[in-house]
Protein backbone atom coordinates (compact mmCIF):
# COMPACT_ATOMS: atom_id res chain seq x y z
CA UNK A 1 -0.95 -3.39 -7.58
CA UNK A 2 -0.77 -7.25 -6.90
CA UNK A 3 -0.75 -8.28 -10.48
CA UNK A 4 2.39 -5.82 -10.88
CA UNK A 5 0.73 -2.79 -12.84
CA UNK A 6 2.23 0.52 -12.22
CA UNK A 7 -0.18 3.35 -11.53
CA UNK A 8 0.94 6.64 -13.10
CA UNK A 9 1.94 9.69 -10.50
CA UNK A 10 3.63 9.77 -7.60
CA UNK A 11 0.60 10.25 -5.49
CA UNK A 12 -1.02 6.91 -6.94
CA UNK A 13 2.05 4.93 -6.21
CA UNK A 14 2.50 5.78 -2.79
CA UNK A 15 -0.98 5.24 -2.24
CA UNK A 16 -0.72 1.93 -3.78
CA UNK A 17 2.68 1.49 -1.83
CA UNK A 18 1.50 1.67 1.32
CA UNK A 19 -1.54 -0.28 0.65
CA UNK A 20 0.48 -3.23 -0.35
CA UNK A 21 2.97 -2.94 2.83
CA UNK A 22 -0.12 -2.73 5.36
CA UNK A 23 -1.67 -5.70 3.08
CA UNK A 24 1.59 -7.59 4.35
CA UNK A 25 1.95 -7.02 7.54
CA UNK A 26 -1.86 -7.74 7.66
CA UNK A 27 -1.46 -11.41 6.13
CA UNK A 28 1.12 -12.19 9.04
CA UNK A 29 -1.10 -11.49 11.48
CA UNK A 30 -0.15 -7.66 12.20
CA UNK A 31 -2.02 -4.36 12.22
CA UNK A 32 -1.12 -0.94 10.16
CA UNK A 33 -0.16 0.47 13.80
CA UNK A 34 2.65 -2.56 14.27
CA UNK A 35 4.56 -0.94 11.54
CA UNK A 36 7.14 0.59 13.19
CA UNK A 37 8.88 2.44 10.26
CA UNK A 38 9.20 3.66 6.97
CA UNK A 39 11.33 4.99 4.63
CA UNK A 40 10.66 6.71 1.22
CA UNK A 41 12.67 7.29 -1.82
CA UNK A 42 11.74 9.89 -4.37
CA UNK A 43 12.44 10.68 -7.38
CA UNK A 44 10.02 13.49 -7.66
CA UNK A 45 8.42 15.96 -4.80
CA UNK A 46 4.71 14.96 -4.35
CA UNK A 47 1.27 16.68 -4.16
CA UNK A 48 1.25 17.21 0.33
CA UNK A 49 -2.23 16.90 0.74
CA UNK A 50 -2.63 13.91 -1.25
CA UNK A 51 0.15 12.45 0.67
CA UNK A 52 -1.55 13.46 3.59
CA UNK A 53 -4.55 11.41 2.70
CA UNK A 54 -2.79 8.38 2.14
CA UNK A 55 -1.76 8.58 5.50
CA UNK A 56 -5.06 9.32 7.17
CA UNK A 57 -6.02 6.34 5.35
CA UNK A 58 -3.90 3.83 5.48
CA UNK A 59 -2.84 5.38 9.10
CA UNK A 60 -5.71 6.64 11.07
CA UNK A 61 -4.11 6.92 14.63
CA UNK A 62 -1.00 8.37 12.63
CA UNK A 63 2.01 7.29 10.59
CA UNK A 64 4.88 5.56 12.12
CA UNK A 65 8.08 7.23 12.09
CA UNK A 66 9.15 8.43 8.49
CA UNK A 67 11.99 9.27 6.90
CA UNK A 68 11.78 11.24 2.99
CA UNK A 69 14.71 10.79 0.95
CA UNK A 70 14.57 12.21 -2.37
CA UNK A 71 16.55 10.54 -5.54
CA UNK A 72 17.79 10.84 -8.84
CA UNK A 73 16.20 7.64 -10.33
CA UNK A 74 15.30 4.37 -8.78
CA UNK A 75 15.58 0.51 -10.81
CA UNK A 76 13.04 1.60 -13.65
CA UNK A 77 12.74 5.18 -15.25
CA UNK A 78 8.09 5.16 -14.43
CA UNK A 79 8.90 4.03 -10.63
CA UNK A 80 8.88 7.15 -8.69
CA UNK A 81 8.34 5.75 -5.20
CA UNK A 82 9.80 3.18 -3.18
CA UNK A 83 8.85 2.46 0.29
CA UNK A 84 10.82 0.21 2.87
CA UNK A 85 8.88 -0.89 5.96
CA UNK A 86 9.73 -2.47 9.61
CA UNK A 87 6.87 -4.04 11.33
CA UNK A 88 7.07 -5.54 14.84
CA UNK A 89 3.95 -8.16 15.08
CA UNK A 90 3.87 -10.28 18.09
């Protein structure tokens, strides 16, 4: 979230992931389709169709191009996702 809290389940934090990388491409002027890529780290396999609905959502013509990587921990021990994004915005 934009205050910092950390929502609970993997689910909820990629949700919450994604919504704050579209919510910064949008503030430079770009578009969820002018992300160009992704990349997820893991720590934990997700619920699919949740996943999939976070990506309807935030991506209604489709997600960019994705890679999964899964991990054995990331910087704190309740962070289960991580997301890396490349936008192109003209």
């Amino acid at each position: 979230m934009q205050d910092g809290t950390l929502l609970g389940n993997v689910e909820e934090q990629y949700d919450q992931a994604l919504k704050n990388i579209i919510d910064i491409v949008i503030s430079e002027g770009g578009r969820s389709t002018d992300i160009a890529r992704i990349s997820i780290f893991l720590v934990e396999k997700p619920d699919g169709s949740r996943i999939r609905e976070s990506n309807n959502k935030y991506f209604p013509s489709g997600p960019p191009a994705m890679s999964w990587l899964y991990v054995a921990g990331l910087f704190r021990p309740d962070v289960k996702v991580e997301i890396e994004g490349i936008a192109a915005i003209d």
